[in-house]
Structures are given as C-alpha cells and as structure tokens.
Protein backbone atom coordinates (compact mmCIF):
# COMPACT_ATOMS: atom_id res chain seq x y z
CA UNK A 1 14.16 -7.79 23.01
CA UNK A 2 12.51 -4.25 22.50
CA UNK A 3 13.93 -2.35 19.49
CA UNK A 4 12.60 1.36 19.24
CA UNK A 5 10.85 2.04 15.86
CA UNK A 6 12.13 5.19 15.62
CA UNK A 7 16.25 4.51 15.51
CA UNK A 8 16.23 0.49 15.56
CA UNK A 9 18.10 0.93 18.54
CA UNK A 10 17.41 -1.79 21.48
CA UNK A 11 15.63 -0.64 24.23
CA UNK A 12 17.91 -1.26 27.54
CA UNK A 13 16.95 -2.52 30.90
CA UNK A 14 15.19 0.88 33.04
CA UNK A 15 15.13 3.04 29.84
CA UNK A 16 11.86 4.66 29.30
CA UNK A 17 9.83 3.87 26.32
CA UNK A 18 6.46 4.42 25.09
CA UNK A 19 4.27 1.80 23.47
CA UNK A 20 1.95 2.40 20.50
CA UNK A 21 -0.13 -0.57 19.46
CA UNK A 22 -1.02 -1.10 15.60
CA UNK A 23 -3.99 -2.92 14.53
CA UNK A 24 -4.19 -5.83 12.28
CA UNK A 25 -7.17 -7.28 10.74
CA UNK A 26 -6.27 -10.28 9.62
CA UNK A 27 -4.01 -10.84 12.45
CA UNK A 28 -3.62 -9.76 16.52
CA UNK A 29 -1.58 -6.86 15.44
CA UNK A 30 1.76 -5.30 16.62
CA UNK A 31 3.30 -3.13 19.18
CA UNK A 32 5.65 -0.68 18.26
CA UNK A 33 7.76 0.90 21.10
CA UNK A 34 9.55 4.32 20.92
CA UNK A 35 12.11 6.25 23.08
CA UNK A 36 11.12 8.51 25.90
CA UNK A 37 14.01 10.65 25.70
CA UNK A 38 15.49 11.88 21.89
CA UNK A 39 16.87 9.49 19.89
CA UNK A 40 18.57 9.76 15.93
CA UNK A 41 15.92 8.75 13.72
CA UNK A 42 17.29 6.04 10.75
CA UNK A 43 18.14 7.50 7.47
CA UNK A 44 15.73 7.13 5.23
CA UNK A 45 16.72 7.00 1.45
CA UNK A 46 14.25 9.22 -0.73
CA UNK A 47 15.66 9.22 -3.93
CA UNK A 48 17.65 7.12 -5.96
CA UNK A 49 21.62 8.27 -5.85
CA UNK A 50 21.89 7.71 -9.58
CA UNK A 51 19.37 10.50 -10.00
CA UNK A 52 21.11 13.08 -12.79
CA UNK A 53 19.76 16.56 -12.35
C-alpha cells in the first residue's frame, strides 16, 4: 500500500501520484510518493502546549 508523505493518506487505485526517491547510504534507500492533486498536509506540532508566554 502507497501512503502519500504529505497527508499519510493511502494512495487509491487510478489516483495520480508522484514519486520522489531518497537516497540511503548505508542502505537501497526509499521512495516517497505524494499527491497529484491538493491534499491537507498533517499537523505538525511546533511547540510544546505547556509553553507559558
């Protein structure tokens, strides 16, 4: 199964998808694959929520 690496979505049978291979050196390396068409990016946490300003 294809999950994109941009909203950890899977990728479904006939939906387009672009591949973008990563390099490893100590190992064959990895493929991530990403949505053609616009997809919700995952939160990402930047801070911690117990942060007091």
């Amino acid at each position: 199964m294809k999950i994109c690496g941009k909203c950890d979505q899977p990728l479904q049978d006939g939906e387009k998808y672009t591949k973008h291979p990563i390099a490893g050196s100590s190992y064959g390396g990895d493929t991530v694959y990403r949505h053609v068409d616009e997809c919700r990016p995952v939160p990402i946490q930047t801070t911690q929520d117990s942060v007091y300003h």
